[in-house]
N, C-alpha and C. Protein backbone atom coordinates (compact mmCIF):
# COMPACT_ATOMS: atom_id res chain seq x y z
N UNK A 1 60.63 -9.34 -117.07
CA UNK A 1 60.16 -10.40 -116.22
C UNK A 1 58.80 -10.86 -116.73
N UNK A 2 58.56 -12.07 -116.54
CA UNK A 2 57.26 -12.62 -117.36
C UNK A 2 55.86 -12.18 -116.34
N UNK A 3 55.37 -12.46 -116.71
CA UNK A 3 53.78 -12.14 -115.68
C UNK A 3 53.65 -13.31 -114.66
N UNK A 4 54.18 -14.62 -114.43
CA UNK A 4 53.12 -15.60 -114.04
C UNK A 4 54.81 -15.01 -112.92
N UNK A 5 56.29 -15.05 -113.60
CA UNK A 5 57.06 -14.87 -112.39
C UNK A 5 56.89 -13.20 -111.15
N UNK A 6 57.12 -12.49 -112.05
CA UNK A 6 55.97 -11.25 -111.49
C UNK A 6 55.35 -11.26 -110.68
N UNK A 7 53.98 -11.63 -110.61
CA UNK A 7 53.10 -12.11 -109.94
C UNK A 7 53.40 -13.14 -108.47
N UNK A 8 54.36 -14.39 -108.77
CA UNK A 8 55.65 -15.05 -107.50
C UNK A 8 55.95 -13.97 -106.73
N UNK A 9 57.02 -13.31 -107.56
CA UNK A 9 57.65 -12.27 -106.54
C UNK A 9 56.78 -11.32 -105.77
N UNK A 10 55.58 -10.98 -106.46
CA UNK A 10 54.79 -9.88 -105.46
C UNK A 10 54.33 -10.74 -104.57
N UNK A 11 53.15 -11.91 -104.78
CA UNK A 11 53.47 -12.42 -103.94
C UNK A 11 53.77 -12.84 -102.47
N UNK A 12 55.12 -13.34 -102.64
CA UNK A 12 56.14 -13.80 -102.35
C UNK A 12 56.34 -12.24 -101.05
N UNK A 13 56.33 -11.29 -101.38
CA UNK A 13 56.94 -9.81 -100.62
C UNK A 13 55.74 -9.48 -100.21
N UNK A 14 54.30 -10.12 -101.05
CA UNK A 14 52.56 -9.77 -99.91
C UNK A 14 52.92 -10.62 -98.37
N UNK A 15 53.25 -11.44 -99.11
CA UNK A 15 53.60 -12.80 -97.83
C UNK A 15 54.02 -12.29 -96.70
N UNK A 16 55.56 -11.76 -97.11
CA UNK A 16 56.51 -11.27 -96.18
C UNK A 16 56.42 -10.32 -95.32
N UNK A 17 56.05 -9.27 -96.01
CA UNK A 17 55.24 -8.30 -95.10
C UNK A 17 53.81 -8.59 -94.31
N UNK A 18 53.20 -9.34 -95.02
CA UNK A 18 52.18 -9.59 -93.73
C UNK A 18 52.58 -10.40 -92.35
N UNK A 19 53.53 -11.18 -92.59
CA UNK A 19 54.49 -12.26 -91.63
C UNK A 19 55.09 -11.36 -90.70
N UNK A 20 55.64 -10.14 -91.49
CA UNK A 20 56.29 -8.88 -90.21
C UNK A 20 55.41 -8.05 -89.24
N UNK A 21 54.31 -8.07 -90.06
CA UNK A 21 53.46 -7.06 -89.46
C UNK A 21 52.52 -8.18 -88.60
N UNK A 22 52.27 -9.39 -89.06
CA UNK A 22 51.84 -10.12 -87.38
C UNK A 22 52.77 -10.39 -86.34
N UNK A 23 54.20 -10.85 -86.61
CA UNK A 23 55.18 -10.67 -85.84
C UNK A 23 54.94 -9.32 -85.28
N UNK A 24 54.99 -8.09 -85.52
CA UNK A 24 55.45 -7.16 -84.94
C UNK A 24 53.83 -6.84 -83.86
N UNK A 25 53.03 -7.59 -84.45
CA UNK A 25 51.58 -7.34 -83.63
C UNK A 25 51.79 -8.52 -82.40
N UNK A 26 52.44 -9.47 -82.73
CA UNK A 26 52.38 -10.36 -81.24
C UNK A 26 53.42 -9.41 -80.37
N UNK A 27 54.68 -8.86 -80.81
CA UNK A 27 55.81 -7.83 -80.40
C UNK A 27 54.63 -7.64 -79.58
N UNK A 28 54.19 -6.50 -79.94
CA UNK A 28 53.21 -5.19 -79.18
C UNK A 28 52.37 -5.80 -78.23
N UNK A 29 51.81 -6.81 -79.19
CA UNK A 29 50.40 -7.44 -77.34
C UNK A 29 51.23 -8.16 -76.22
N UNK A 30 52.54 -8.74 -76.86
CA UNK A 30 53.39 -9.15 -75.56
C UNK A 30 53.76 -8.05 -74.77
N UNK A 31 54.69 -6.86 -75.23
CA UNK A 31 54.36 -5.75 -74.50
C UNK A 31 53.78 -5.13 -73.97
N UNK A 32 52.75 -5.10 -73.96
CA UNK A 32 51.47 -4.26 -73.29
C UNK A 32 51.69 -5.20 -72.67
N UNK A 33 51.12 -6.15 -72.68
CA UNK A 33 50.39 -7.65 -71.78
C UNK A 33 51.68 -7.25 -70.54
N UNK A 34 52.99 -7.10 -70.84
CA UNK A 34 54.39 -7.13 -69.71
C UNK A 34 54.25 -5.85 -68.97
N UNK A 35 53.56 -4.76 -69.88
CA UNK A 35 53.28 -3.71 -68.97
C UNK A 35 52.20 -3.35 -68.20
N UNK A 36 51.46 -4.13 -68.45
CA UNK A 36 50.00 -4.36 -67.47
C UNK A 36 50.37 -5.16 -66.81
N UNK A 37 51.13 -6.01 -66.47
CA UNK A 37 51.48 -7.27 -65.70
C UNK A 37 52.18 -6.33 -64.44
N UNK A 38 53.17 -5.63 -65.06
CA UNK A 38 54.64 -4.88 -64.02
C UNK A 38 53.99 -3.57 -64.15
N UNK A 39 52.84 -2.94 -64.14
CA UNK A 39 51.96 -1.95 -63.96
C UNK A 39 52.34 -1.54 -62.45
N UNK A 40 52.97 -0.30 -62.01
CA UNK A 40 52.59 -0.82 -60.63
C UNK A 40 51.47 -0.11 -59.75
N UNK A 41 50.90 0.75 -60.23
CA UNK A 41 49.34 1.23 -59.88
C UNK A 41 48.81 -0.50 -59.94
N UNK A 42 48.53 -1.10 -60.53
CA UNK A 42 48.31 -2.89 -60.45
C UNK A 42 48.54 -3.33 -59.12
N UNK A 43 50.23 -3.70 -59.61
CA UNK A 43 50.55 -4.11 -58.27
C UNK A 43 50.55 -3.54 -57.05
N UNK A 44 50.31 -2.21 -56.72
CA UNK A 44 50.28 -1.43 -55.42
C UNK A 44 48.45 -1.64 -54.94
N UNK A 45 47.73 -1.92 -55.70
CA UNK A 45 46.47 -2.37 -55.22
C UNK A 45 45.98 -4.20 -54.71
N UNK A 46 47.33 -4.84 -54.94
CA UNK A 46 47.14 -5.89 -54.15
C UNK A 46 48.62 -6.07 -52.60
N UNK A 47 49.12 -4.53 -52.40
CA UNK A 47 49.97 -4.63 -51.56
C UNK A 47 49.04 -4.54 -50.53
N UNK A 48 50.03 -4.78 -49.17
CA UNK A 48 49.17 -4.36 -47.70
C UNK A 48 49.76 -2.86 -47.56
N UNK A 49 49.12 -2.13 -46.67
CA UNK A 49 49.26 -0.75 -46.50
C UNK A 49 51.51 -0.47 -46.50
N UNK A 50 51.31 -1.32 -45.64
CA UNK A 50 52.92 -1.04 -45.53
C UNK A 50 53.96 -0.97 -46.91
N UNK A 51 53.54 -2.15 -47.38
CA UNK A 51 54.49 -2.22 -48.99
C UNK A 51 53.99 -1.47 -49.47
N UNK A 52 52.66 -0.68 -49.78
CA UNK A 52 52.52 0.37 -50.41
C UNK A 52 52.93 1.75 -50.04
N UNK A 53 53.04 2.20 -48.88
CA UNK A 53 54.40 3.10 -48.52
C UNK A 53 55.44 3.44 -48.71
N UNK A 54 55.51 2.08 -48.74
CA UNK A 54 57.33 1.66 -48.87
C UNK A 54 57.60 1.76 -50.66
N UNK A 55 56.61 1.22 -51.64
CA UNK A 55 56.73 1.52 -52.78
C UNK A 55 56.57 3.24 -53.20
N UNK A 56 55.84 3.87 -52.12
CA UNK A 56 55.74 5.55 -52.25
C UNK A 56 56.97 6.46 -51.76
N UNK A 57 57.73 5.29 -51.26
CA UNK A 57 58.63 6.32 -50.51
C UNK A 57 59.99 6.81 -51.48
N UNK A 58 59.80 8.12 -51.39
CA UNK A 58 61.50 7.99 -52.13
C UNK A 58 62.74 7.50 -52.35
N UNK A 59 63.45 7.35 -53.13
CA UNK A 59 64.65 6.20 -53.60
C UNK A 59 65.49 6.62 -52.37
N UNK A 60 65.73 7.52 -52.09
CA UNK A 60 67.36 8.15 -51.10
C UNK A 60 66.93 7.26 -49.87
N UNK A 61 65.79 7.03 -49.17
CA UNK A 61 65.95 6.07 -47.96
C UNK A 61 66.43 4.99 -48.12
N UNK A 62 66.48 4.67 -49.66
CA UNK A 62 66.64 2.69 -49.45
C UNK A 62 68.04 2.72 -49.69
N UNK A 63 68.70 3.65 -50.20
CA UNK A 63 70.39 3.93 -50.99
C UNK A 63 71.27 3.25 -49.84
N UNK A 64 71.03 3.69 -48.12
CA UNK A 64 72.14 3.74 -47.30
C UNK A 64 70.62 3.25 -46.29
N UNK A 65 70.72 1.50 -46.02
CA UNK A 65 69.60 1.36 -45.12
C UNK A 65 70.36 1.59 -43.88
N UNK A 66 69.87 2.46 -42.92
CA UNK A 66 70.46 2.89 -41.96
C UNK A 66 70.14 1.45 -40.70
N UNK A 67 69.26 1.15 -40.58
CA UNK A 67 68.57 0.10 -39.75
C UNK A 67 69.65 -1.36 -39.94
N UNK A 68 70.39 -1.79 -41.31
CA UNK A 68 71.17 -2.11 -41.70
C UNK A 68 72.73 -2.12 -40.71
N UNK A 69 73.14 -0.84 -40.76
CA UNK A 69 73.78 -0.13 -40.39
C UNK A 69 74.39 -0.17 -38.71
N UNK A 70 73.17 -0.04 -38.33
CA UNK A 70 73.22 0.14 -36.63
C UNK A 70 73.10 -1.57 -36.46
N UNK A 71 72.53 -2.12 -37.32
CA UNK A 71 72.77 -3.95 -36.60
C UNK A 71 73.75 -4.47 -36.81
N UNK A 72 75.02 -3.87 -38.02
CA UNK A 72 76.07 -4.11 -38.41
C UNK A 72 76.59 -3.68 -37.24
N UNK A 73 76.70 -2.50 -36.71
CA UNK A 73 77.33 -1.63 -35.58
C UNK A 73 77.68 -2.60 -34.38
N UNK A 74 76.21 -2.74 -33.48
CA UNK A 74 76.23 -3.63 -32.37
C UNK A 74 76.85 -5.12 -32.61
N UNK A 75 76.67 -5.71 -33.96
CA UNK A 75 76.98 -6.84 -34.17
C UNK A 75 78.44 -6.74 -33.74
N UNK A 76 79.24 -5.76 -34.32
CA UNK A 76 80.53 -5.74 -34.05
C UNK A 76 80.75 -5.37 -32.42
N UNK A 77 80.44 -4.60 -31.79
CA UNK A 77 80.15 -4.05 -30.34
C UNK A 77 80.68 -5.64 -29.72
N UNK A 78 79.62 -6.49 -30.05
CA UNK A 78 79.65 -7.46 -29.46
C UNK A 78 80.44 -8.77 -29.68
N UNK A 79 80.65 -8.32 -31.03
CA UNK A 79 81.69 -9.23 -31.89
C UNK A 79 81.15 -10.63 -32.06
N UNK A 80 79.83 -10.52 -32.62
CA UNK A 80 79.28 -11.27 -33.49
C UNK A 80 79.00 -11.17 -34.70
N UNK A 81 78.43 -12.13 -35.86
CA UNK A 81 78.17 -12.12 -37.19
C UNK A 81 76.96 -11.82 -37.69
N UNK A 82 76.96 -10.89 -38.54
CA UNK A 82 75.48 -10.34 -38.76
C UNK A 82 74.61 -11.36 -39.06
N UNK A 83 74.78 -12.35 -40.04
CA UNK A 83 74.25 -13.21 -40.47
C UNK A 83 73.91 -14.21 -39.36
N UNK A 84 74.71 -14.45 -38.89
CA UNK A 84 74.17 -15.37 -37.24
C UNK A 84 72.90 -14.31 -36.48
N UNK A 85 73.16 -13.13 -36.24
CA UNK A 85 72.30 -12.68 -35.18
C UNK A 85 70.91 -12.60 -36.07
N UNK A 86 70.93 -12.28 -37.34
CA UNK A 86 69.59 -12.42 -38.00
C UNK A 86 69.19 -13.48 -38.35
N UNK A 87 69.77 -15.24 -38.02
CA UNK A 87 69.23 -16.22 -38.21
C UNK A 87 68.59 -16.71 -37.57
N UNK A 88 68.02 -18.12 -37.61
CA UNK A 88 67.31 -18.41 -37.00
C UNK A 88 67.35 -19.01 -35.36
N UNK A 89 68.48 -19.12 -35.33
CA UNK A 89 69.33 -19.46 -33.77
C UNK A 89 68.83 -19.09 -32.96
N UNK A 90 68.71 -19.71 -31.24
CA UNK A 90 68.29 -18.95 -30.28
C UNK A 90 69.25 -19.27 -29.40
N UNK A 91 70.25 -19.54 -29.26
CA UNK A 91 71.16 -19.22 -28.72
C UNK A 91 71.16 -17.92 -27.90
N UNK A 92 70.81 -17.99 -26.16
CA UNK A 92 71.29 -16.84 -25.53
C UNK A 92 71.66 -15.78 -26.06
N UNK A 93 72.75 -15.82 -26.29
CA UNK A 93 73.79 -14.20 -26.12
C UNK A 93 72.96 -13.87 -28.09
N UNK A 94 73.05 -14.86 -28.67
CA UNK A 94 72.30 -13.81 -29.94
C UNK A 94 71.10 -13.09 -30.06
N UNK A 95 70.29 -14.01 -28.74
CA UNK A 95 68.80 -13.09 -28.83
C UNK A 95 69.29 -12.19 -28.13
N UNK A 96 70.12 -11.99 -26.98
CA UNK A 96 69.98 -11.09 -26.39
C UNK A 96 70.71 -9.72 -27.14
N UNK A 97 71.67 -9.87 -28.51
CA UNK A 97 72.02 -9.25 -29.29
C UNK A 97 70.76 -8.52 -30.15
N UNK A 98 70.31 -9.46 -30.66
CA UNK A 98 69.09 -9.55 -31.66
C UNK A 98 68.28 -8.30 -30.80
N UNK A 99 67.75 -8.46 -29.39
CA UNK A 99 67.02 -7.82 -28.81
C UNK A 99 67.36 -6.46 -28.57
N UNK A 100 68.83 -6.72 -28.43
CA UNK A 100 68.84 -4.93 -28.31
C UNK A 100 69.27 -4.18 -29.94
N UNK A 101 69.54 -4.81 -30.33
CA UNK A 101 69.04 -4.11 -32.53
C UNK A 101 67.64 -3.68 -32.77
N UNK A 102 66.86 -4.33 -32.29
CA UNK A 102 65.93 -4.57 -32.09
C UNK A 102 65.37 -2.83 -31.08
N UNK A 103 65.74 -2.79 -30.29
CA UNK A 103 65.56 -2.05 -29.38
C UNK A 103 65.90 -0.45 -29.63
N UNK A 104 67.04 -0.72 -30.06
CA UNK A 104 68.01 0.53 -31.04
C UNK A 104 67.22 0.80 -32.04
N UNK A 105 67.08 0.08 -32.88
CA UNK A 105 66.76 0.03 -34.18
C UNK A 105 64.85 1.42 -33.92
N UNK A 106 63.98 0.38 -32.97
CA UNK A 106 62.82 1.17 -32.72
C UNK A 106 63.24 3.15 -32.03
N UNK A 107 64.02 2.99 -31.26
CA UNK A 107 63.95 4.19 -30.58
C UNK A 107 64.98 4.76 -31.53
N UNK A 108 66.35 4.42 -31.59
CA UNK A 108 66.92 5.30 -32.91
C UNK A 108 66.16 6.05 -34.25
N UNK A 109 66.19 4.87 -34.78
CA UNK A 109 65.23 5.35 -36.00
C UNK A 109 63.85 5.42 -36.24
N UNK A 110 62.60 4.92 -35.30
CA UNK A 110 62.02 5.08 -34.85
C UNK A 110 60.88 4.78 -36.14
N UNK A 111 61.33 3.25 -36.19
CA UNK A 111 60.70 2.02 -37.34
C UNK A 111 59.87 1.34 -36.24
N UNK A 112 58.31 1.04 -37.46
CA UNK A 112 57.38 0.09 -36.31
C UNK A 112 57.69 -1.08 -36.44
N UNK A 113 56.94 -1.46 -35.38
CA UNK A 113 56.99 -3.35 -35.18
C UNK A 113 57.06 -3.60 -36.14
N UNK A 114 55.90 -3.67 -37.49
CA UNK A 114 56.15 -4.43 -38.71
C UNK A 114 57.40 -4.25 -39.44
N UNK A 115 57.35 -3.03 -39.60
CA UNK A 115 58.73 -3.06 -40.29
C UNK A 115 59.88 -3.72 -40.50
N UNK A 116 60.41 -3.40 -39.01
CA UNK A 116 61.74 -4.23 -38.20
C UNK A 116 61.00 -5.63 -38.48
N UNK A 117 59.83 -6.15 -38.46
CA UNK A 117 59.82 -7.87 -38.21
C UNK A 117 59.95 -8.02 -39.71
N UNK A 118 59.08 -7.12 -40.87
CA UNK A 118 59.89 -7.56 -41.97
C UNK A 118 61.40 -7.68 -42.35
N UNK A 119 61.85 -6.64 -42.11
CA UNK A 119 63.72 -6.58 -42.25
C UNK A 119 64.27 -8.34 -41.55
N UNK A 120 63.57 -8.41 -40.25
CA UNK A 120 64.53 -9.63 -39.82
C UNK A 120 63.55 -11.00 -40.02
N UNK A 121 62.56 -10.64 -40.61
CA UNK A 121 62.02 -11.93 -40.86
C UNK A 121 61.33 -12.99 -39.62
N UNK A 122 60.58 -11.65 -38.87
CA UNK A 122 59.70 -12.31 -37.99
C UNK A 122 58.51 -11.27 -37.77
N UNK A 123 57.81 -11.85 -36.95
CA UNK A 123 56.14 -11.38 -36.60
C UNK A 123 56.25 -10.41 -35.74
N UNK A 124 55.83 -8.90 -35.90
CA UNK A 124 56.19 -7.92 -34.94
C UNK A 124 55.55 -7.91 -33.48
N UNK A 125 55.11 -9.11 -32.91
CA UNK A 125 55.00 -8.80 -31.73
C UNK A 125 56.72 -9.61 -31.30
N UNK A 126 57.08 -10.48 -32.09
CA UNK A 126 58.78 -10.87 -31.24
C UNK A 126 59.43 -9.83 -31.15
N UNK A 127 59.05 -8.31 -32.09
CA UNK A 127 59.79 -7.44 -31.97
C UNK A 127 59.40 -6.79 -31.07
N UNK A 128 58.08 -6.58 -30.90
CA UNK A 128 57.85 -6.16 -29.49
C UNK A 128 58.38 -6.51 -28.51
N UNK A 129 58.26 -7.68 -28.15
CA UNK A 129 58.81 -8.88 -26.87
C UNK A 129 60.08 -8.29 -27.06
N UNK A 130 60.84 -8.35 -27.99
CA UNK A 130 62.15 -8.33 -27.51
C UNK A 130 62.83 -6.38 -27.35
N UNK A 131 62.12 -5.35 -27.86
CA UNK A 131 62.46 -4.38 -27.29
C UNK A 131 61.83 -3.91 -25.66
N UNK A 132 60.67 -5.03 -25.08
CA UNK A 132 60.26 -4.80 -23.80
C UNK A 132 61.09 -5.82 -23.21
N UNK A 133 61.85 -6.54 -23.38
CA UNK A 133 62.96 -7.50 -22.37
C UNK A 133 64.03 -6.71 -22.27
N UNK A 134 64.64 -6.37 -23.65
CA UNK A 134 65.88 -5.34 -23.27
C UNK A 134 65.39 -4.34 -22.67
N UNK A 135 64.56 -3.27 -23.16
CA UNK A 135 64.31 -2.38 -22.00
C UNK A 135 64.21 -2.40 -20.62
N UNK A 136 63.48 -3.36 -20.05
CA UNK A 136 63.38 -4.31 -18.87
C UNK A 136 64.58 -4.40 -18.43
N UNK A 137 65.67 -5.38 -19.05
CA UNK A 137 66.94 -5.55 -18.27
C UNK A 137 67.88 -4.45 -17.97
N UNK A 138 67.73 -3.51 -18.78
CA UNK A 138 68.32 -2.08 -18.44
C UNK A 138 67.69 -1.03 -17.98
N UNK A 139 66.58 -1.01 -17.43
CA UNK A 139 65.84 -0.26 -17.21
C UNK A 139 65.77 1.40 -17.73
N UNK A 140 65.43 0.72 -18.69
CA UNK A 140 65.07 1.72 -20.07
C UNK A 140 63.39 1.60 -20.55
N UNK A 141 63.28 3.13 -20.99
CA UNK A 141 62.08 3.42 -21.06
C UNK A 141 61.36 2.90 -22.67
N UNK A 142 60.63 2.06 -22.39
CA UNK A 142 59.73 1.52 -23.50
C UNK A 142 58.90 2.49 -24.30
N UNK A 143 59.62 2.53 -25.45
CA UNK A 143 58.66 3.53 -26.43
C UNK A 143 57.29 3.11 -26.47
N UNK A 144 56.50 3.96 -26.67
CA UNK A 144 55.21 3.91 -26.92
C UNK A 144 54.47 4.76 -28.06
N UNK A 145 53.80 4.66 -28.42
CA UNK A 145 53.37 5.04 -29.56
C UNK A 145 51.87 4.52 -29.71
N UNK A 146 50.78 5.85 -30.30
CA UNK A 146 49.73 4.89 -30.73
C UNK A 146 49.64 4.36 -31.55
N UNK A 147 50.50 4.26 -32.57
CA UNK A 147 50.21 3.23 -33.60
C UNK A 147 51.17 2.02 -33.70
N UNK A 148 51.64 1.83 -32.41
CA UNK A 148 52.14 0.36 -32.15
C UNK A 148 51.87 -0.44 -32.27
């Protein structure tokens, strides 16, 4: 091989390899950068106390949500649709469904206000309100708790 082609080909393979090895350096800072991003020591310092619990808590509670479960239960009891009683409807007979899931849900499993208002997608004093109406209409004893 002559010298001046020689010289092309090395080159030519200095080139190439430096082209891999910055490729493979953006690789790596994109990575890191994705794992500092989805860090979740990170993200658990901009949760509120609750999601950070809930991120501490072991996998086996979330497998079979029991809270799930018991609103599926009554839904049928009553022979309504889950998806209706957790919407936004106020239709009578669904709040008054809603209210006692609601009601079950606190003294059964013995989940706070926030909780339950996260699961159904409201502000835990409606969950309040509505396990002190059902209790009320059946005259059933209103849990209490100090950290209600």
């Amino acid at each position: 091989m002559s010298a001046p082609l020689a010289r092309a080909v090395h080159e030519r393979r200095v080139d190439f390899a430096r082209k891999i090895a910055e490729q493979a350096q953006r690789l790596e800072e994109k990575q890191r950068r994705e794992a500092h991003r989805l860090n979740p020591f990170r993200v658990a310092q901009r949760l509120d106390p609750l999601d950070r619990q809930l991120l501490n808590a072991p996998p086996e509670l979330f497998k079979r949500p029991a809270w799930r479960l018991l609103a599926k239960e009554i839904c049928e009891q009553h022979g309504a649709d889950f998806d209706e009683v957790c919407g936004d409807r106020r239709y009578q007979h669904l709040v008054l469904i809603r209210q006692e899931i609601f009601y079950r849900i606190r003294v059964d499993l013995g989940m706070s206000y926030p909780e339950i208002g996260k699961r159904f997608n409201r502000d835990h004093t409606t969950i309040l309100h509505g396990v002190r109406r059902h209790a009320k209409r059946f005259n059933l004893e209103v849990p209490t708790d100090a950290l209600s």
